[in-house]
Structures are given as C-alpha cells and as structure tokens.
Protein backbone atom coordinates (compact mmCIF):
# COMPACT_ATOMS: atom_id res chain seq x y z
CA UNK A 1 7.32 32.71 -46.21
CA UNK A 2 7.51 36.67 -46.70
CA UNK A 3 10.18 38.83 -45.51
CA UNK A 4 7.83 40.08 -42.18
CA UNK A 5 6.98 36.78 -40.90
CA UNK A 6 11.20 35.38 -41.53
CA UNK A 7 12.02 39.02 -39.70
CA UNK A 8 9.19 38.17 -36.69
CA UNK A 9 10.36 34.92 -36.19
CA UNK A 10 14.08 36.23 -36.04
CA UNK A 11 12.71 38.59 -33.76
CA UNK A 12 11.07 36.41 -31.40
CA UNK A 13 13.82 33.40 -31.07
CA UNK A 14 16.24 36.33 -30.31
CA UNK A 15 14.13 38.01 -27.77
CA UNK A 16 13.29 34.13 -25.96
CA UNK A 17 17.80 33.73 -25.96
CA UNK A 18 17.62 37.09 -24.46
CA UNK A 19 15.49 35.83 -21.73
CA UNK A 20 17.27 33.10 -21.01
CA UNK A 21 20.78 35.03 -21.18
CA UNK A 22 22.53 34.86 -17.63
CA UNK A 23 23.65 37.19 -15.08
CA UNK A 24 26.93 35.83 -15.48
CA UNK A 25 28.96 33.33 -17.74
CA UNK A 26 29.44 29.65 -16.97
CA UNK A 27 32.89 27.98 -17.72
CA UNK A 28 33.61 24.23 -18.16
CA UNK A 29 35.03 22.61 -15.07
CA UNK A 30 35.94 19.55 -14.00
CA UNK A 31 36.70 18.72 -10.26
CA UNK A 32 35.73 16.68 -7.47
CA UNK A 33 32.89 17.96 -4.94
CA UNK A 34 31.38 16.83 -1.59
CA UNK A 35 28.41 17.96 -1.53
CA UNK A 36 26.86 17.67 2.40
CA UNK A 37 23.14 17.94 3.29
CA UNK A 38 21.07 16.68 5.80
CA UNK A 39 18.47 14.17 4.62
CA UNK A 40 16.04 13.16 7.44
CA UNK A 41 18.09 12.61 10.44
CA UNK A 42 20.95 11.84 8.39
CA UNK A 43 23.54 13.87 7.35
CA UNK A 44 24.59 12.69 4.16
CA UNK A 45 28.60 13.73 2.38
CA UNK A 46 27.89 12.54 -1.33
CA UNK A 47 30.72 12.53 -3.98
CA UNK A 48 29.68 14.40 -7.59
CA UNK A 49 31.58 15.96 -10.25
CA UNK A 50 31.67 20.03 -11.35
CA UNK A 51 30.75 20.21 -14.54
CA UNK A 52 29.99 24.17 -14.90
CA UNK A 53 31.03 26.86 -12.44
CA UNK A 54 30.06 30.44 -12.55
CA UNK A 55 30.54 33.54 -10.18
CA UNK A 56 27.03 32.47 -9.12
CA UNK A 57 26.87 29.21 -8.75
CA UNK A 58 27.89 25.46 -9.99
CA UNK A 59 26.35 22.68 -11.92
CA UNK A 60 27.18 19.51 -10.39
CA UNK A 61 26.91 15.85 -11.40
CA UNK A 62 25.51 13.62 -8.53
CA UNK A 63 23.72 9.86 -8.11
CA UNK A 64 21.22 11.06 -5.23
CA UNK A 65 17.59 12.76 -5.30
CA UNK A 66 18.10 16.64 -3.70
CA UNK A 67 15.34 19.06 -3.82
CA UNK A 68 14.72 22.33 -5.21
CA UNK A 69 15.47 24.66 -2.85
CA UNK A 70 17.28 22.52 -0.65
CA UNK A 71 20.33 24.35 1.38
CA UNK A 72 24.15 22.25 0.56
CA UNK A 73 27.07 22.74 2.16
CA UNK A 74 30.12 22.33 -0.52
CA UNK A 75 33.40 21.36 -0.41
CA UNK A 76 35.96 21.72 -3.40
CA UNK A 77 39.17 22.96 -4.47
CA UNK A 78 39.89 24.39 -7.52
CA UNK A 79 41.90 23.40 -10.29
CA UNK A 80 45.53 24.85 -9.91
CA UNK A 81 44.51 25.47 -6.25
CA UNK A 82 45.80 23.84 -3.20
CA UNK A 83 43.12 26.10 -0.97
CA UNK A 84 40.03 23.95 -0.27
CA UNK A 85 36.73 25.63 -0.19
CA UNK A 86 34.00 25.53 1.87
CA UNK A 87 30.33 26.80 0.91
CA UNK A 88 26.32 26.93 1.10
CA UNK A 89 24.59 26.91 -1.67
CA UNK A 90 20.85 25.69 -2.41
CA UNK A 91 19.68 23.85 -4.56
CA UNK A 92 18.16 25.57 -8.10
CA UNK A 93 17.36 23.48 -10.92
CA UNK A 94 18.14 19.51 -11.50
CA UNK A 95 17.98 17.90 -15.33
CA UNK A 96 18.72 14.02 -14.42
CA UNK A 97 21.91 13.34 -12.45
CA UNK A 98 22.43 17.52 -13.01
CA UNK A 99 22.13 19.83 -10.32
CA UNK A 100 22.79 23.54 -10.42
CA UNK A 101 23.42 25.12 -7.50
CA UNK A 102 23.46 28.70 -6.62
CA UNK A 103 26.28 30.13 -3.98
CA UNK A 104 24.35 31.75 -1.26
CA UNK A 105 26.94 34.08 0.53
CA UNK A 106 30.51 34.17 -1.21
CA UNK A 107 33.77 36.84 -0.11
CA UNK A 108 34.51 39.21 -2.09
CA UNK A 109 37.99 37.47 -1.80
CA UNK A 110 36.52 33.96 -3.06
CA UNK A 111 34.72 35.77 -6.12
CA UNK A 112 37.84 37.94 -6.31
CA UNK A 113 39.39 34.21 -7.11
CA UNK A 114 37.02 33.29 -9.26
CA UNK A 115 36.71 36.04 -11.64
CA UNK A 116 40.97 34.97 -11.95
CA UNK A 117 40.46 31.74 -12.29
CA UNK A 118 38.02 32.10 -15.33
CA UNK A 119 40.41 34.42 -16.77
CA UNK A 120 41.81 33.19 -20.53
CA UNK A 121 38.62 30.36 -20.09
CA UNK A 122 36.08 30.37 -22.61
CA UNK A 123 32.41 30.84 -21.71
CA UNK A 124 29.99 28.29 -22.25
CA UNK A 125 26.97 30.59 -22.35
C-alpha cells in the first residue's frame, strides 16, 4: 500500500467517526425506569434498565416491541437522587432489547441537573 492510499483511508474512517460524533456525550448509567406508553387501547408501565444517559436522551434496556418514533412517558430517579422524574421522550433507534430515546421537552433546571450529575463521569462517546 503507498503512503496516499494509507493517508486516504485515514482520511475517510476519520471523516465517517466525525459523522457519527454526537451532539452531546453519553455516560454509563445504571437505574431503574418505567417506561409508560399506550399500546392499542392499553396503556402499558413496562420495567427496563438505563444503560446510557445523555443531556439528550437515554438508552434503555426493555423486553417489549416499541416503535420508532413512538412518544414514552418516563419515570426515573437518578442515582444519588431522592427527586423522581417524570418525562416524554420518543422513541429513536432500537438494537435488540436497546432502545434510545430522545427527551422531547426538558427544564433548564432538569438539564441544569444533569450537566452536575455527569460531572467527574467519564464519557462513553
């Protein structure tokens, strides 16, 4: 391989990470999560685990079948936190039991909390 093409293909997996870089940073969580939608005529409260949280959004393990775009209510408290919280968010992306979620209308005082609760944490990406 000659210098050009090892510099091109340098070039082009660090321009496809910069795609893929995020608006903002996800952290490693782990906490419970009721996640509450309304499937059909029922309205279903199913139990799943944070596994990412961002200022943005959460990535959530659950057993159930959601759809993209589908609006969630969600109800969690963070760790350290006695203050339970109650949000929408819909539904963005799913890898298996995976499910990321993106917040739809946050405080400022909620991300205010956020931004200090990721404080000392180390990104994930």
């Amino acid at each position: 391989m000659t210098k050009p093409e090892v510099a091109t293909r340098f070039t082009d997996a660090h321009s496809d990470r910069d795609r893929r870089r995020r608006r903002h940073s996800r952290y490693r969580s782990n906490f419970k999560v009721t996640v509450s939608h309304l499937s059909g005529d029922l309205f279903q409260k199913i139990e799943g685990r944070c596994k990412d949280l961002s200022e943005a959004g959460i990535g959530i393990l659950l057993a159930t079948e959601l759809e993209d775009g589908e609006v969630t209510g969600l109800s969690f408290c963070l760790p350290g936190s006695a203050d339970p919280w109650e949000v929408r968010a819909v539904v963005r992306h799913r890898r298996g039991y995976h499910y990321g979620f993106e917040f739809l209308a946050l405080s400022d005082g909620q991300r205010s909390t956020l931004r200090s609760h990721f404080s000392g944490l180390n990104a994930v990406d």
